[in-house]
PDB file of N, CA and C in Angstrom:
ATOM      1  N   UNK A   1      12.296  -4.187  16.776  1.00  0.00           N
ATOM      2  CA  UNK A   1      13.509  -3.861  16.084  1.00  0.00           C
ATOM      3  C   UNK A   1      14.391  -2.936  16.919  1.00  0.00           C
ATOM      4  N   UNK A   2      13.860  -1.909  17.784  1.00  0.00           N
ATOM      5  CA  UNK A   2      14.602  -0.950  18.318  1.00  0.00           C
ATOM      6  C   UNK A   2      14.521  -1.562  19.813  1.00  0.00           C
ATOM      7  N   UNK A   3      14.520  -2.851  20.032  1.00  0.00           N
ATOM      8  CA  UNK A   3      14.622  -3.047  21.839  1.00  0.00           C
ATOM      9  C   UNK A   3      15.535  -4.429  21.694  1.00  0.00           C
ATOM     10  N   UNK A   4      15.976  -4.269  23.129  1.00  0.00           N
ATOM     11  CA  UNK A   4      16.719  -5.582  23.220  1.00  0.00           C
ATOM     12  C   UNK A   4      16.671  -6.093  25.163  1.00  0.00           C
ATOM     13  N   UNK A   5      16.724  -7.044  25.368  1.00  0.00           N
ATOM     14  CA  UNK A   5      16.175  -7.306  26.439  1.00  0.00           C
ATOM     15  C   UNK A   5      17.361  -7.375  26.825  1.00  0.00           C
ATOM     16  N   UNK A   6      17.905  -6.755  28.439  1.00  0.00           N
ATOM     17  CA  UNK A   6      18.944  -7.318  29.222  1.00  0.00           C
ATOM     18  C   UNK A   6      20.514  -6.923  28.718  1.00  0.00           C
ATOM     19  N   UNK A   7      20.373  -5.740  27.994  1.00  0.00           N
ATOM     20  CA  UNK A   7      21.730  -5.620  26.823  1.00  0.00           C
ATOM     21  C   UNK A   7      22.714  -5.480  27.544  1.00  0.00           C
ATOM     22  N   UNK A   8      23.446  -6.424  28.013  1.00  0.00           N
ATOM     23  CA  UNK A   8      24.767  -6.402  28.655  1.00  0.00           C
ATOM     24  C   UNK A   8      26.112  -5.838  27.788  1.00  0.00           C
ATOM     25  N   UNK A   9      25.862  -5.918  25.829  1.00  0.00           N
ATOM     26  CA  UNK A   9      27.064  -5.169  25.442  1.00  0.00           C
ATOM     27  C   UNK A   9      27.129  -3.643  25.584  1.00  0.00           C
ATOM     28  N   UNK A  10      25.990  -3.081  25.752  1.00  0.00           N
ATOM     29  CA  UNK A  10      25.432  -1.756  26.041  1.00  0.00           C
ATOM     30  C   UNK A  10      25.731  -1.168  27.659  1.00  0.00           C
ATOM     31  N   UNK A  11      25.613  -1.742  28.218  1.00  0.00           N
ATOM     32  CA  UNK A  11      25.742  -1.263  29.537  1.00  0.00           C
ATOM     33  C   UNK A  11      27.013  -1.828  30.578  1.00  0.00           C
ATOM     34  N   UNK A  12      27.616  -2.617  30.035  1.00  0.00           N
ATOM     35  CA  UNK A  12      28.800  -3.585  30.700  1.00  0.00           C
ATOM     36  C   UNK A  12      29.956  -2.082  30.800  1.00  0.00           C
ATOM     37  N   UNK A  13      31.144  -2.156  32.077  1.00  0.00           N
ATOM     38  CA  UNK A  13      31.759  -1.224  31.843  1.00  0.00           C
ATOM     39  C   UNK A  13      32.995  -0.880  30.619  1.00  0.00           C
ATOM     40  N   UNK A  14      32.986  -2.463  29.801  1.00  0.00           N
ATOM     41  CA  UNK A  14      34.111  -2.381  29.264  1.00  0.00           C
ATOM     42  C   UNK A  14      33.007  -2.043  27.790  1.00  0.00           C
ATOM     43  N   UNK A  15      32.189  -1.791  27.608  1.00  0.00           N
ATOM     44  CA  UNK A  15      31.227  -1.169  26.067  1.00  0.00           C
ATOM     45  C   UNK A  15      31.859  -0.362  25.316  1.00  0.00           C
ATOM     46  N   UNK A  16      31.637  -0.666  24.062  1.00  0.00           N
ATOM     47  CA  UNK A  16      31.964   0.536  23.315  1.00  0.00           C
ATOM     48  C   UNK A  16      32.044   1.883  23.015  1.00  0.00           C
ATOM     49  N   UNK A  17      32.914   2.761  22.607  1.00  0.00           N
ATOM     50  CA  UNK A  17      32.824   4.181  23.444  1.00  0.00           C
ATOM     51  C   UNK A  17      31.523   4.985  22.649  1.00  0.00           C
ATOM     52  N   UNK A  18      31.097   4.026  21.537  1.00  0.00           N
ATOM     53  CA  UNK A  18      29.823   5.151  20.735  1.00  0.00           C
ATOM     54  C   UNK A  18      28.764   4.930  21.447  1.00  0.00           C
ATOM     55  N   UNK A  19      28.952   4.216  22.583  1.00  0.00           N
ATOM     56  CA  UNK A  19      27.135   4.058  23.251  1.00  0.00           C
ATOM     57  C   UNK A  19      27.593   5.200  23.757  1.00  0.00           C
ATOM     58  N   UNK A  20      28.331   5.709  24.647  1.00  0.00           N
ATOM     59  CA  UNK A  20      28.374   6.674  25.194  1.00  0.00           C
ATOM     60  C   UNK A  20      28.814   7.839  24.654  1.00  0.00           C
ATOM     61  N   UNK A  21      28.781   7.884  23.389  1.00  0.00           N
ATOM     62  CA  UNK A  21      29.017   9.459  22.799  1.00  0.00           C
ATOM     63  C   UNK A  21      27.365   9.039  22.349  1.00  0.00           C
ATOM     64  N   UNK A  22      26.853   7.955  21.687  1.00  0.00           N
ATOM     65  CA  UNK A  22      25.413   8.367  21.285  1.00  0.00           C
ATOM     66  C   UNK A  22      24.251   8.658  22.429  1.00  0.00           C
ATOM     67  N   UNK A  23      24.820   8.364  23.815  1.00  0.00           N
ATOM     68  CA  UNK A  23      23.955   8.886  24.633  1.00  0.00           C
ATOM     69  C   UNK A  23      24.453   9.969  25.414  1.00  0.00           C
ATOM     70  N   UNK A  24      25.493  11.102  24.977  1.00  0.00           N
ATOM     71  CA  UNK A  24      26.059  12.180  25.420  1.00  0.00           C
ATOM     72  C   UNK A  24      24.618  13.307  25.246  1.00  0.00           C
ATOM     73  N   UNK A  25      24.648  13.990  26.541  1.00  0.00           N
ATOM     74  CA  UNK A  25      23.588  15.045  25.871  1.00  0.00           C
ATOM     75  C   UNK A  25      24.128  15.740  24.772  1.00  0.00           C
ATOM     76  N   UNK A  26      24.962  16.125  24.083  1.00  0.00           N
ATOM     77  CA  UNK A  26      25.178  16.638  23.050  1.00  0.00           C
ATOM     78  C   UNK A  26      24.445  15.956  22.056  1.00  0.00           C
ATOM     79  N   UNK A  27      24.777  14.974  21.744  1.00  0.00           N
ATOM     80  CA  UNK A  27      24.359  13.951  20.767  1.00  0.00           C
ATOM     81  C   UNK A  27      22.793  13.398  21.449  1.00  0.00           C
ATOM     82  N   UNK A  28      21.914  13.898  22.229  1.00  0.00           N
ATOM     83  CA  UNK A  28      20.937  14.032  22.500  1.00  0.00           C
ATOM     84  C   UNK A  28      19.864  15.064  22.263  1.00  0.00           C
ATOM     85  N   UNK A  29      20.958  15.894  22.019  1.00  0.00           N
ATOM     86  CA  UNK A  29      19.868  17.428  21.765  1.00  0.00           C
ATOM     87  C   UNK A  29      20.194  17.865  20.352  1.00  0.00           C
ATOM     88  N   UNK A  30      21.211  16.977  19.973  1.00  0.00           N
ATOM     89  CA  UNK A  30      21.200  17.350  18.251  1.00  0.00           C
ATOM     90  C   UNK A  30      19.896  16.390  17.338  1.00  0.00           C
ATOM     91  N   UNK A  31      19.933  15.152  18.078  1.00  0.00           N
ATOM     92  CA  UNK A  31      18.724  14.859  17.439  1.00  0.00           C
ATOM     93  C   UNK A  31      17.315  15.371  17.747  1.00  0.00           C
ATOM     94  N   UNK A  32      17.362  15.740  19.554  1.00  0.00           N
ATOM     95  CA  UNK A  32      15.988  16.095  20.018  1.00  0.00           C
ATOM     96  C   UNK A  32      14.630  14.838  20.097  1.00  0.00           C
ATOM     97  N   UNK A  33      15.176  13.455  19.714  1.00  0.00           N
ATOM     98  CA  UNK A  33      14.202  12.493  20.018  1.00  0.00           C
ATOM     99  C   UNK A  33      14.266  12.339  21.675  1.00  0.00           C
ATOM    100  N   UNK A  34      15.125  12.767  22.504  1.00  0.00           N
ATOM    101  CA  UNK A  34      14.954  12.043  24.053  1.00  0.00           C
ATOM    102  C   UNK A  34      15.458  13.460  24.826  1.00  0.00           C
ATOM    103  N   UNK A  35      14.773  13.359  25.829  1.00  0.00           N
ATOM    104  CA  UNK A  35      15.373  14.106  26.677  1.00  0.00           C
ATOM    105  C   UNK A  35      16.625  14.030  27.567  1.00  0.00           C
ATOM    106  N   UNK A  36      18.063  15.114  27.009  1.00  0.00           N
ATOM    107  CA  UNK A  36      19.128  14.374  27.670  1.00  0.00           C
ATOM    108  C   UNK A  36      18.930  14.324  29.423  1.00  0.00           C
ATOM    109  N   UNK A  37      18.722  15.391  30.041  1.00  0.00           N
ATOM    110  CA  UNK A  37      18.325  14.830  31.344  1.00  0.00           C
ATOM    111  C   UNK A  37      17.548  13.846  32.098  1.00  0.00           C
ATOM    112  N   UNK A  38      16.429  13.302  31.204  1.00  0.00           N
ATOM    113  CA  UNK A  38      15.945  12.430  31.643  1.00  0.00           C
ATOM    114  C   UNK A  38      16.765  10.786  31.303  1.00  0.00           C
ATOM    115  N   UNK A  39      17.210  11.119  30.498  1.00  0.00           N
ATOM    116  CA  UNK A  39      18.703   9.711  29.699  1.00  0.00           C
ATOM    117  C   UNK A  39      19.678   9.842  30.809  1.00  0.00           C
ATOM    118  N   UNK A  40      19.885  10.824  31.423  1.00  0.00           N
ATOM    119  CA  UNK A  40      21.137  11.084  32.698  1.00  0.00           C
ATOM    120  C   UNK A  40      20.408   9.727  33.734  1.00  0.00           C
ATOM    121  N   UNK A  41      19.216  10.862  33.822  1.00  0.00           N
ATOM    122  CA  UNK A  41      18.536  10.326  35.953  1.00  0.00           C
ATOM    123  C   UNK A  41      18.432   8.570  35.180  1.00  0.00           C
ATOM    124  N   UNK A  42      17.835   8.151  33.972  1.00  0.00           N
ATOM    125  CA  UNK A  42      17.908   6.500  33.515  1.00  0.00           C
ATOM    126  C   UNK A  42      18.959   5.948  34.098  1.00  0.00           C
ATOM    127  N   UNK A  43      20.347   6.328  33.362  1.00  0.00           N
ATOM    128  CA  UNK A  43      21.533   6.081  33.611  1.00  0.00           C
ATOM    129  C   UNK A  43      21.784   6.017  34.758  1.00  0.00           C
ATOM    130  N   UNK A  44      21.715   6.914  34.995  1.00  0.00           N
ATOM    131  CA  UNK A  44      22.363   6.871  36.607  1.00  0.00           C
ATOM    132  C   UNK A  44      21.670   5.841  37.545  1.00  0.00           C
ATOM    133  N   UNK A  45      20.012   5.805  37.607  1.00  0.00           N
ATOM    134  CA  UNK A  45      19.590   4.498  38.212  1.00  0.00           C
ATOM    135  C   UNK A  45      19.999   3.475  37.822  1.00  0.00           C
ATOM    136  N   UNK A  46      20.373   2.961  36.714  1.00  0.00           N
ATOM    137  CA  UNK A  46      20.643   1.772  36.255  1.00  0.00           C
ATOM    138  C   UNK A  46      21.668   1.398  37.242  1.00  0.00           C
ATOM    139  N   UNK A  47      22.663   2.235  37.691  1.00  0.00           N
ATOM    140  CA  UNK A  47      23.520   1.329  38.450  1.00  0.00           C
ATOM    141  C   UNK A  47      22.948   0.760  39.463  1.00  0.00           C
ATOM    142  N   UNK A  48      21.922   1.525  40.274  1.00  0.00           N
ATOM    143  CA  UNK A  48      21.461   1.171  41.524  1.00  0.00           C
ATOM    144  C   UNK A  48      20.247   0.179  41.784  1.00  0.00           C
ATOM    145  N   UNK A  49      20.180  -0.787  40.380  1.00  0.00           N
ATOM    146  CA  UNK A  49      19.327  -2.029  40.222  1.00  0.00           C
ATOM    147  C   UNK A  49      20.415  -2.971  40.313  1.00  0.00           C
ATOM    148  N   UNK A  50      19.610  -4.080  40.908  1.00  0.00           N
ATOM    149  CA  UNK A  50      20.122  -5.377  40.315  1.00  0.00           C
ATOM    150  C   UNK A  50      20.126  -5.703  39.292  1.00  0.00           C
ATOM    151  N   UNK A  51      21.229  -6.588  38.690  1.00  0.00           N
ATOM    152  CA  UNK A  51      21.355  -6.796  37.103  1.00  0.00           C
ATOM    153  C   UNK A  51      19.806  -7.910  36.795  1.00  0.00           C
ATOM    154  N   UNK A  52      19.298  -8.493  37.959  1.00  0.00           N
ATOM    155  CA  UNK A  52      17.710  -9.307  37.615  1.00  0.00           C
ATOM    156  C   UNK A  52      16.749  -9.073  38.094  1.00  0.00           C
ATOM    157  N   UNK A  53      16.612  -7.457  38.552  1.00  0.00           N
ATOM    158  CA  UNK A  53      15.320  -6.924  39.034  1.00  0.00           C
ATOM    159  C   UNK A  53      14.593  -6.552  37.766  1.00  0.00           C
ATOM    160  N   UNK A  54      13.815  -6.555  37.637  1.00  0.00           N
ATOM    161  CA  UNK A  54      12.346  -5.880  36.973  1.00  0.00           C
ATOM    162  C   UNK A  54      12.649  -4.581  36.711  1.00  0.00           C
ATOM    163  N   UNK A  55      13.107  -3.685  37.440  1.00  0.00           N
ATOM    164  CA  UNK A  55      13.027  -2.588  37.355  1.00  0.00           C
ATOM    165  C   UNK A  55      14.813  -2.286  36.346  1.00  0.00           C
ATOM    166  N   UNK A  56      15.538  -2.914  36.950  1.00  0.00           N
ATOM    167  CA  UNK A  56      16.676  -2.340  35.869  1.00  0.00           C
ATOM    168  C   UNK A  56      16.390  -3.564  34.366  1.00  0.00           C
ATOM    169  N   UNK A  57      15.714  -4.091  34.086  1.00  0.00           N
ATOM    170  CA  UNK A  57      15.126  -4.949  33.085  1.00  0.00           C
ATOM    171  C   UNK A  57      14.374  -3.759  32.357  1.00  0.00           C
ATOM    172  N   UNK A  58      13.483  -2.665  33.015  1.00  0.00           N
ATOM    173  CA  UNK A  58      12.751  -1.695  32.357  1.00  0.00           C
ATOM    174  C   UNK A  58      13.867  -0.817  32.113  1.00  0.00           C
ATOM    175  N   UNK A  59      14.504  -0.348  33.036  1.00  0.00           N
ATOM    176  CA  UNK A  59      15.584   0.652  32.587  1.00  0.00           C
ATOM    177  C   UNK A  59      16.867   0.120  31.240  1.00  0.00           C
ATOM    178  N   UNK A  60      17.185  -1.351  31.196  1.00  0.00           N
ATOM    179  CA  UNK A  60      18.309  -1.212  30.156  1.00  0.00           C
ATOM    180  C   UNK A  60      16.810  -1.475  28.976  1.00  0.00           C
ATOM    181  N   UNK A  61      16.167  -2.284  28.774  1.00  0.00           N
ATOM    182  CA  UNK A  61      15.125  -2.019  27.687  1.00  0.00           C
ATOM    183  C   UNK A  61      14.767  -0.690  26.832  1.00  0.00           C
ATOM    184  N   UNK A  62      14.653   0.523  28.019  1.00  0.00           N
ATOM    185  CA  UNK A  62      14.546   1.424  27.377  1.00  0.00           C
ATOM    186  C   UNK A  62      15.965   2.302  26.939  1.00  0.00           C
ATOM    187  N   UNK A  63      16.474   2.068  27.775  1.00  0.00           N
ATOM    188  CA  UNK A  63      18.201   2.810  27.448  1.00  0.00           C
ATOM    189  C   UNK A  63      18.770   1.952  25.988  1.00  0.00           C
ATOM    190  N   UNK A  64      18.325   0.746  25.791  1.00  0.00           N
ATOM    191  CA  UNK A  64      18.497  -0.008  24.702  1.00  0.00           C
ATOM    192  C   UNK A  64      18.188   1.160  23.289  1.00  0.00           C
ATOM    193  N   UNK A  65      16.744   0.918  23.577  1.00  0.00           N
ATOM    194  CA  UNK A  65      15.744   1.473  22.706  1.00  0.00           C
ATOM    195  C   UNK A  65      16.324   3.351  22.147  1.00  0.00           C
ATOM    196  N   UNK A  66      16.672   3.838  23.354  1.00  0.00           N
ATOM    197  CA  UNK A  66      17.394   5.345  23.460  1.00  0.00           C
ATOM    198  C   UNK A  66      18.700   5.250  22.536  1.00  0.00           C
ATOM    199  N   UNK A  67      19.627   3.802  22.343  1.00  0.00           N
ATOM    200  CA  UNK A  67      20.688   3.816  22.146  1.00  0.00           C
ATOM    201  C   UNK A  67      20.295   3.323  20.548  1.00  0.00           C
ATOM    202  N   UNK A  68      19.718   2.389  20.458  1.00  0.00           N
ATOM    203  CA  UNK A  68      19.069   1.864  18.821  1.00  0.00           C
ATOM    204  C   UNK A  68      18.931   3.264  18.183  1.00  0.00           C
ATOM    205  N   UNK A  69      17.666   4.243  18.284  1.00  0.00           N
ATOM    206  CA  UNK A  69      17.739   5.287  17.819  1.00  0.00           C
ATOM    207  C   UNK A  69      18.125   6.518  17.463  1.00  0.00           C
ATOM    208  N   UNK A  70      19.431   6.441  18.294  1.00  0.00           N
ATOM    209  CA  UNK A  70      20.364   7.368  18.169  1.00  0.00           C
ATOM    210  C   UNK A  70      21.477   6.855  17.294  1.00  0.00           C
ATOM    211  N   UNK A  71      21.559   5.223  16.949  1.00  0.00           N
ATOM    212  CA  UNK A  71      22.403   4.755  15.940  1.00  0.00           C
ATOM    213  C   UNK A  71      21.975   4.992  14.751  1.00  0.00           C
ATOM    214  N   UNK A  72      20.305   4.877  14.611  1.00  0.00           N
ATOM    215  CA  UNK A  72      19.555   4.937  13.659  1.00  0.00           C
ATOM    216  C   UNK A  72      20.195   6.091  13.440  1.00  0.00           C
ATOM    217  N   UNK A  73      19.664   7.429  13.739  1.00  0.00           N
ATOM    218  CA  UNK A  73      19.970   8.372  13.283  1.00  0.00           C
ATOM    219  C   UNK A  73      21.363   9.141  12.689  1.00  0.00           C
ATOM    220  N   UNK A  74      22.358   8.576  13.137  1.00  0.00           N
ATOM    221  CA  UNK A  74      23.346   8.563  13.132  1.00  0.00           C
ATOM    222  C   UNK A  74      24.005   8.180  11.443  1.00  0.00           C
ATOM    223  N   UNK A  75      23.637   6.649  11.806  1.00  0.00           N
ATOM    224  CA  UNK A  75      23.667   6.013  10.481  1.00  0.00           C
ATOM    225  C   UNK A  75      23.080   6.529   9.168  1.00  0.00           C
ATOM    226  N   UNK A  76      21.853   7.208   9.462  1.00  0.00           N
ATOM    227  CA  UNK A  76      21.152   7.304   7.876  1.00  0.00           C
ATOM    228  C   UNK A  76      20.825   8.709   7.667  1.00  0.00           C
ATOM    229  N   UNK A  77      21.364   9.186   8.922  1.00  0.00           N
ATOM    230  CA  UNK A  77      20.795  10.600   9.117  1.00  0.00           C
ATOM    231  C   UNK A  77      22.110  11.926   9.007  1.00  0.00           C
ATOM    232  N   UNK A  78      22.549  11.256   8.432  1.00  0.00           N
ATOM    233  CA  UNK A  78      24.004  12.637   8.420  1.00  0.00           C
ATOM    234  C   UNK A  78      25.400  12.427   9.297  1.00  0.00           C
ATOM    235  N   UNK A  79      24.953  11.360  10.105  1.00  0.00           N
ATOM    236  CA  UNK A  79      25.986  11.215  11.288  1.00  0.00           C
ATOM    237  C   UNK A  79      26.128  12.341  12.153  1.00  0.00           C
ATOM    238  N   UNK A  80      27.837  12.734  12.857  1.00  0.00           N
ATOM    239  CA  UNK A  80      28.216  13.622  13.646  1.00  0.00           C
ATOM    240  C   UNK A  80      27.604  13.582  15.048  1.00  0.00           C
ATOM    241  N   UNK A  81      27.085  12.247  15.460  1.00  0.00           N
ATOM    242  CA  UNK A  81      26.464  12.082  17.040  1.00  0.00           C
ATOM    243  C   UNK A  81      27.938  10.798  17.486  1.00  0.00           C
ATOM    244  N   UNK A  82      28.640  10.284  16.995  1.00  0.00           N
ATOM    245  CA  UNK A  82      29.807   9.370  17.588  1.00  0.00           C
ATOM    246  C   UNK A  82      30.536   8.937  16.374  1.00  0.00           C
ATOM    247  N   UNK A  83      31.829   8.995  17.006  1.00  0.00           N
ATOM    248  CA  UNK A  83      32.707   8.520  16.270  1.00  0.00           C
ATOM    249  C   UNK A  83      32.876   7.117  15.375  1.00  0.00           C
ATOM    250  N   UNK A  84      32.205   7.479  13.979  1.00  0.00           N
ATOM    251  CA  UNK A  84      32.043   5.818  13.728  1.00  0.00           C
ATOM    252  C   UNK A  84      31.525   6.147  12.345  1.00  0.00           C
ATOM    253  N   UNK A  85      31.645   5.081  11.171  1.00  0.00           N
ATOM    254  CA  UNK A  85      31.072   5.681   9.561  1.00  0.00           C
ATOM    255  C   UNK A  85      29.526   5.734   9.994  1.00  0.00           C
ATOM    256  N   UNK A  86      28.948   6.678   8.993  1.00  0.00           N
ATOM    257  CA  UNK A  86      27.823   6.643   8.526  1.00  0.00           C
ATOM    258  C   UNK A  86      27.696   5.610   7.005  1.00  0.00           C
ATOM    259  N   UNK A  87      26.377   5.595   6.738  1.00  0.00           N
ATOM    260  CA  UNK A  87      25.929   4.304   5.959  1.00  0.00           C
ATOM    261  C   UNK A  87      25.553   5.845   4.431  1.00  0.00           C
ATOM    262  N   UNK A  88      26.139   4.805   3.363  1.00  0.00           N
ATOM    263  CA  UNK A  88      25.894   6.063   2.372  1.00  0.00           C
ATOM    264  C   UNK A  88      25.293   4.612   1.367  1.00  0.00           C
ATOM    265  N   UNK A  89      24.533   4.950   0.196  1.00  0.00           N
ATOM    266  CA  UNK A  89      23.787   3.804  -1.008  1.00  0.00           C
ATOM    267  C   UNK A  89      25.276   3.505  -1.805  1.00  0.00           C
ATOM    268  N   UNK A  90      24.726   2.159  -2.094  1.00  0.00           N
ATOM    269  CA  UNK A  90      25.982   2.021  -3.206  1.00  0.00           C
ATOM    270  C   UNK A  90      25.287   2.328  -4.251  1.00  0.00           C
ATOM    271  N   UNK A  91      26.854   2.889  -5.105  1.00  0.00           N
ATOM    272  CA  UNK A  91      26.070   2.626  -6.205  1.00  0.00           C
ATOM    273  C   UNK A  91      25.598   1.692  -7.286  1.00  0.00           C
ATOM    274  N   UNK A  92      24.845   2.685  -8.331  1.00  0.00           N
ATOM    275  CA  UNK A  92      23.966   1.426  -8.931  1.00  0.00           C
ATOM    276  C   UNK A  92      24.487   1.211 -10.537  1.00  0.00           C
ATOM    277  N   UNK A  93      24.006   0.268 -10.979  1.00  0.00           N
ATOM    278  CA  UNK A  93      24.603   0.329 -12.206  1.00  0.00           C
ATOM    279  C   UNK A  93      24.020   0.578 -13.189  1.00  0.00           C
ATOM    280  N   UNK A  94      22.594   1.130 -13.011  1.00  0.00           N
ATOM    281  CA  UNK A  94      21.846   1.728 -13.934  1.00  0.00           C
ATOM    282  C   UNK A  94      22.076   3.267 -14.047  1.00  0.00           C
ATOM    283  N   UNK A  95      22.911   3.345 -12.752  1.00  0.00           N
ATOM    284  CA  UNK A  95      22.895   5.633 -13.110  1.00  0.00           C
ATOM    285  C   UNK A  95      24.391   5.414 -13.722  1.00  0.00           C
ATOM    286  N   UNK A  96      24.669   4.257 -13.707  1.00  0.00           N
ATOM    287  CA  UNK A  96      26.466   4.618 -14.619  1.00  0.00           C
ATOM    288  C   UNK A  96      25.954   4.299 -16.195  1.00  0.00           C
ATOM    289  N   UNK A  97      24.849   3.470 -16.696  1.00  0.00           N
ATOM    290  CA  UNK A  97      24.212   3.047 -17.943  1.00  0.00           C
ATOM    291  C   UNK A  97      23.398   4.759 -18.346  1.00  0.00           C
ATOM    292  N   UNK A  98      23.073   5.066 -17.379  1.00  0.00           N
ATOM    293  CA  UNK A  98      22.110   6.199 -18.046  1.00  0.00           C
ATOM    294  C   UNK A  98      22.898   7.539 -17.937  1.00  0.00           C
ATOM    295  N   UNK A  99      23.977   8.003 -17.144  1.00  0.00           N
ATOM    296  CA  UNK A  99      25.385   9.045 -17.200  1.00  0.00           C
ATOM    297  C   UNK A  99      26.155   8.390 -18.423  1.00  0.00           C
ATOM    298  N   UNK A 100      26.276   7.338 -18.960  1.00  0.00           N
ATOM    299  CA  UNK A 100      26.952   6.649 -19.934  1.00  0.00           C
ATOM    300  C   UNK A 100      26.398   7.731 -21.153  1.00  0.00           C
ATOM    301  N   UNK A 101      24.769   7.002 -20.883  1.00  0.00           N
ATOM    302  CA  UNK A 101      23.753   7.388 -22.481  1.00  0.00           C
ATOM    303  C   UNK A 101      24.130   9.263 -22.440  1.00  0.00           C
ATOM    304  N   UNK A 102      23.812   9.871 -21.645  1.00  0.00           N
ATOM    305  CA  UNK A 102      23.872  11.583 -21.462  1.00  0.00           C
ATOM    306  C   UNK A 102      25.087  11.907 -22.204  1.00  0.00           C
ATOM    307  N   UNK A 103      26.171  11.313 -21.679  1.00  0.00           N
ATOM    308  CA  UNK A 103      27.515  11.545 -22.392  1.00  0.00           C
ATOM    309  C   UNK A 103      27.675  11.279 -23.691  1.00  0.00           C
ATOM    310  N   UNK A 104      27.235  10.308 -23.736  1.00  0.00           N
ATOM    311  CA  UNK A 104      27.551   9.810 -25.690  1.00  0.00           C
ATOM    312  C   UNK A 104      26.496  10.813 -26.351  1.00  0.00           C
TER     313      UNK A 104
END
Protein backbone atom coordinates (compact mmCIF):
# COMPACT_ATOMS: atom_id res chain seq x y z
CA UNK A 1 0.00 0.00 0.00
CA UNK A 2 2.75 2.50 0.91
CA UNK A 3 5.26 1.59 -2.20
CA UNK A 4 5.17 2.18 -5.72
CA UNK A 5 7.65 0.96 -8.17
CA UNK A 6 9.53 3.45 -10.55
CA UNK A 7 7.25 6.62 -9.47
CA UNK A 8 7.94 8.91 -12.20
CA UNK A 9 4.88 11.39 -10.93
CA UNK A 10 6.96 11.73 -7.73
CA UNK A 11 10.23 12.38 -8.91
CA UNK A 12 9.79 13.89 -12.60
CA UNK A 13 10.92 17.68 -12.51
CA UNK A 14 7.62 19.02 -13.43
CA UNK A 15 5.80 17.03 -9.87
CA UNK A 16 3.69 18.42 -7.71
CA UNK A 17 4.83 21.00 -5.25
CA UNK A 18 3.39 18.80 -2.03
CA UNK A 19 5.96 16.03 -2.73
CA UNK A 20 8.31 18.49 -1.99
CA UNK A 21 6.91 20.36 0.91
CA UNK A 22 6.02 16.64 2.28
CA UNK A 23 9.59 15.77 1.97
CA UNK A 24 10.92 19.28 3.33
CA UNK A 25 12.87 18.61 6.53
CA UNK A 26 10.46 20.68 8.24
CA UNK A 27 7.67 18.53 7.40
CA UNK A 28 10.09 15.69 8.29
CA UNK A 29 10.81 16.45 11.77
CA UNK A 30 7.27 17.42 12.55
CA UNK A 31 6.28 14.00 12.00
CA UNK A 32 9.69 12.36 13.15
CA UNK A 33 8.91 9.00 11.09
CA UNK A 34 12.26 9.58 8.74
CA UNK A 35 15.24 11.09 9.12
CA UNK A 36 15.35 14.50 7.25
CA UNK A 37 19.04 14.18 6.47
CA UNK A 38 19.07 10.93 5.50
CA UNK A 39 15.73 11.86 2.90
CA UNK A 40 18.35 14.76 1.68
CA UNK A 41 21.68 12.26 0.91
CA UNK A 42 18.32 9.70 -0.86
CA UNK A 43 17.41 12.62 -2.85
CA UNK A 44 20.21 13.85 -3.82
CA UNK A 45 21.53 10.32 -5.12
CA UNK A 46 18.59 9.78 -6.96
CA UNK A 47 19.76 12.12 -9.50
CA UNK A 48 22.99 10.38 -9.96
CA UNK A 49 21.24 6.88 -11.02
CA UNK A 50 20.01 5.88 -14.08
CA UNK A 51 16.32 6.10 -14.44
CA UNK A 52 16.81 1.71 -15.02
CA UNK A 53 19.47 0.90 -12.63
CA UNK A 54 18.64 -1.21 -9.63
CA UNK A 55 19.93 1.05 -7.47
CA UNK A 56 17.80 4.26 -8.30
CA UNK A 57 14.75 1.50 -8.54
CA UNK A 58 15.74 1.07 -4.60
CA UNK A 59 16.07 4.71 -4.09
CA UNK A 60 12.58 6.02 -5.80
CA UNK A 61 10.81 2.77 -4.00
CA UNK A 62 11.82 4.00 -0.88
CA UNK A 63 11.49 7.85 -1.44
CA UNK A 64 7.97 6.58 -2.69
CA UNK A 65 7.30 4.88 0.53
CA UNK A 66 8.89 8.28 2.57
CA UNK A 67 6.40 10.30 0.42
CA UNK A 68 3.10 7.79 0.95
CA UNK A 69 3.65 8.33 4.68
CA UNK A 70 4.04 11.66 5.01
CA UNK A 71 0.65 12.01 2.94
CA UNK A 72 -0.69 9.56 5.29
CA UNK A 73 0.02 11.64 7.99
CA UNK A 74 -0.86 14.64 6.69
CA UNK A 75 -4.20 13.53 5.60
CA UNK A 76 -5.55 11.91 8.82
CA UNK A 77 -3.23 13.31 11.09
CA UNK A 78 -3.94 17.08 11.57
CA UNK A 79 -2.27 18.18 8.37
CA UNK A 80 0.15 21.41 8.33
CA UNK A 81 3.15 19.26 6.50
CA UNK A 82 1.94 20.79 2.62
CA UNK A 83 -0.23 22.81 1.19
CA UNK A 84 -3.30 20.78 0.37
CA UNK A 85 -6.91 19.71 2.40
CA UNK A 86 -6.76 17.35 5.05
CA UNK A 87 -9.44 14.44 5.08
CA UNK A 88 -12.11 15.16 7.96
CA UNK A 89 -15.45 12.07 8.49
CA UNK A 90 -18.57 12.98 6.99
CA UNK A 91 -21.12 13.25 8.66
CA UNK A 92 -23.51 10.72 9.76
CA UNK A 93 -27.02 10.59 9.94
CA UNK A 94 -27.47 8.85 13.00
CA UNK A 95 -25.66 11.76 15.30
CA UNK A 96 -28.22 14.27 13.51
CA UNK A 97 -31.24 11.40 14.63
CA UNK A 98 -29.78 11.18 18.12
CA UNK A 99 -28.83 15.47 18.57
CA UNK A 100 -32.50 15.51 17.08
CA UNK A 101 -33.81 13.02 20.14
CA UNK A 102 -31.51 15.28 23.01
CA UNK A 103 -33.23 18.37 21.73
CA UNK A 104 -36.83 17.39 21.68
Amino acid sequence: MFRATMSPAFFRPERPAWVDQLLSPESLRATGYFDPAGVARARKAQHTKSRFSLNRFSLDWGLAGVISTQLWHHLYCGGGLADMPTWSPPERAESHAAAARIVA
